[in-house]
Protein backbone atom coordinates (compact mmCIF):
# COMPACT_ATOMS: atom_id res chain seq x y z
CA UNK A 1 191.10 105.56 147.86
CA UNK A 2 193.66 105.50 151.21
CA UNK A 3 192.40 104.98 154.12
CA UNK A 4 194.40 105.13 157.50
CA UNK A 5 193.21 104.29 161.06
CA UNK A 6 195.25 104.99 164.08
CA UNK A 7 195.27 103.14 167.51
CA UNK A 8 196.85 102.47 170.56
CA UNK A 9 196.74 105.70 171.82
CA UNK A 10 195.66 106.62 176.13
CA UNK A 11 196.76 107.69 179.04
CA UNK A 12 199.97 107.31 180.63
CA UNK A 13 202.32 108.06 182.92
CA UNK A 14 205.52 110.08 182.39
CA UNK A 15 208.23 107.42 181.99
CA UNK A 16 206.04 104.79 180.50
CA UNK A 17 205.15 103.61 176.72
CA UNK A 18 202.65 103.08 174.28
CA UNK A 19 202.32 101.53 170.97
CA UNK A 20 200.55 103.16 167.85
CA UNK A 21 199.56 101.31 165.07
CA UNK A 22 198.57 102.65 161.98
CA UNK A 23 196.61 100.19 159.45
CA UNK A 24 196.54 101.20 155.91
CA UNK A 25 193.94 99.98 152.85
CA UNK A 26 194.46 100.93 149.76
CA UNK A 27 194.19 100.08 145.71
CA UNK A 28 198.10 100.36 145.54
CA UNK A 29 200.29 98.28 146.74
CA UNK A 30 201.17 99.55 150.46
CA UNK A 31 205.28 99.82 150.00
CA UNK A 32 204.20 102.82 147.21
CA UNK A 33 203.81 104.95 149.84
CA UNK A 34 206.52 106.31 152.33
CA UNK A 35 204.14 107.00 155.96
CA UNK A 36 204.89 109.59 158.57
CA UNK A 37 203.70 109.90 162.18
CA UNK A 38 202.92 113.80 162.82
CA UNK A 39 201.19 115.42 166.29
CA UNK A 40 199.80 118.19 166.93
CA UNK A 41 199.53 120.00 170.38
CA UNK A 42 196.61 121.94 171.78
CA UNK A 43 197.07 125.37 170.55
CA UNK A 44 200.19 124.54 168.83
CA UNK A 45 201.33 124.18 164.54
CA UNK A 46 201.00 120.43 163.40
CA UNK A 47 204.66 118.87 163.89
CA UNK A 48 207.00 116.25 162.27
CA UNK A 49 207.95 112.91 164.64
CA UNK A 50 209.06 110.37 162.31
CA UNK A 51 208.95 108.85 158.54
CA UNK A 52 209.39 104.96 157.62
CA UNK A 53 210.54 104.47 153.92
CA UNK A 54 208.26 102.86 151.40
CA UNK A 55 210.81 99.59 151.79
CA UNK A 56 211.07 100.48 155.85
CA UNK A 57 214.88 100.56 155.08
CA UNK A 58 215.29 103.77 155.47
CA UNK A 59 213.82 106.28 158.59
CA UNK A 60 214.42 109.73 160.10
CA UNK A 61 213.35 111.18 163.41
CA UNK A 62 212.70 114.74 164.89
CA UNK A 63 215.19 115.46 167.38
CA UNK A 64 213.13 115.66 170.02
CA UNK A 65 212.49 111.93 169.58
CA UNK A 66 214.98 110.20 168.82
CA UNK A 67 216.39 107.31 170.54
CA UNK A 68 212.79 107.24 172.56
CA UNK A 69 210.46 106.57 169.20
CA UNK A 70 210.83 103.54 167.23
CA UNK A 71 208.88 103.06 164.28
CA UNK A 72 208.39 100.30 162.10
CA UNK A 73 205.93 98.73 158.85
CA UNK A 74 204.90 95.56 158.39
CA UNK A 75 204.23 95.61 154.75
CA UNK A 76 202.43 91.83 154.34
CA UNK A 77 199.76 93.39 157.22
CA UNK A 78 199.94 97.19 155.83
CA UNK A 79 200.83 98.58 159.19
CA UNK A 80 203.02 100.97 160.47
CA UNK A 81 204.04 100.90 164.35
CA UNK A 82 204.83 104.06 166.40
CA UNK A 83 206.66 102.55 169.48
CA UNK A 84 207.49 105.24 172.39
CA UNK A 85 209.19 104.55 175.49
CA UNK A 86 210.31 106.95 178.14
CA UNK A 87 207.29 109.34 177.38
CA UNK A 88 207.75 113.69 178.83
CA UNK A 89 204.37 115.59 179.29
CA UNK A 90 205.58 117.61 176.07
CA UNK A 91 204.79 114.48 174.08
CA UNK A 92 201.20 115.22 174.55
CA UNK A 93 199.01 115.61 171.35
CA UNK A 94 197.06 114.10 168.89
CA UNK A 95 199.13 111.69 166.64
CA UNK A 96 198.32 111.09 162.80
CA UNK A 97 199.61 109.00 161.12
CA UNK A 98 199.83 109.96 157.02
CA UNK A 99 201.05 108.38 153.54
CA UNK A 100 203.07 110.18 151.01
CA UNK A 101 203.39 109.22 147.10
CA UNK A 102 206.94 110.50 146.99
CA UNK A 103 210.16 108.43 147.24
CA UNK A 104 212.75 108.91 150.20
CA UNK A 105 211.72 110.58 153.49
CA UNK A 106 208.94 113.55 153.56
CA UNK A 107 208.95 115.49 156.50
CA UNK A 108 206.27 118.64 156.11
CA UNK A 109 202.91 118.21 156.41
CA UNK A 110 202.21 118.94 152.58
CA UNK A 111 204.25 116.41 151.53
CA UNK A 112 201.60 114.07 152.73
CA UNK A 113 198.66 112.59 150.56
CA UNK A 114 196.42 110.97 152.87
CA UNK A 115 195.85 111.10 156.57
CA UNK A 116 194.12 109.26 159.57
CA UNK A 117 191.88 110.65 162.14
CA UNK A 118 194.46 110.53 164.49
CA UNK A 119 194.74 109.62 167.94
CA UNK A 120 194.72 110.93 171.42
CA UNK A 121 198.05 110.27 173.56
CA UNK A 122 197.98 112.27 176.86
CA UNK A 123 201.43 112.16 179.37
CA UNK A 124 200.80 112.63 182.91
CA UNK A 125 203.18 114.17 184.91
C-alpha cells in the first residue's frame, strides 16, 4: 500500500511563497515511482503543475508555472517538495500530490496510481 500526505499549504499573499511537501510510505522502494503535483480549482477540471522523475533527474512543468515552481525529492526521506515563489490569485486550489508506476514523466491524471488528500493553498489578492 502507498500512502501520500501533503503539507505546507495556507494562506498567502499574492507575491509571496510557500513550500509543499509531500511524504511518501510505501512497500517499494520510493525512486519506483515518478510523483506529480496536480490542483484543482473550485469549479474547475483537475490540472497538471509539475512531475519529478523516479531518479529526480529529470522534471517538466505546466506552462503556467514555470520558472515560479520548483520541485524537488529527497529520496533517503521519501519526500517530494513543491516550492512556489511569486504566487497569482489563479494559483488558488487544492494541491495533490500523486505517484505513478510508469517510467519518464506522466502528466494526466490517469497516469497516476496513488494520491494524497491534498492540500489547501489560497492566494490573496
Amino acid at each position: 500500500q502507498v500512502q501520500l500526505v501533503e503539507s505546507g499549504g495556507g494562506l498567502v499573499q499574492a507575491g509571496g511563497s510557500l513550500r509543499l511537501s509531500c511524504a511518501v510510505t510505501s512497500g517499494r522502494a520510493f525512486g519506483s515511482y515518478a510523483v506529480g503535483w496536480l490542483r484543482q480549482a473550485p469549479g474547475k477540471e483537475r490540472e497538471f503543475v509539475v512531475v519529478i522523475s523516479r531518479s529526480g533527474s529529470s522534471t517538466y512543468y505546466a506552462a503556467s508555472v514555470k520558472g515560479r515552481f520548483t520541485v524537488s525529492r529527497d529520496n533517503a526521506k521519501n519526500t517530494v517538495f513543491l516550492q512556489m515563489n511569486i504566487l497569482k490569485p489563479e494559483d488558488t486550489a487544492v494541491y495533490y500530490c500523486a505517484a505513478s508506476d510508469l517510467f519518464g514523466l506522466p502528466q494526466g491524471s490517469s497516469e497516476y496510481n496513488y494520491w494524497g488528500q491534498g492540500t489547501q493553498v489560497t492566494v490573496s489578492s
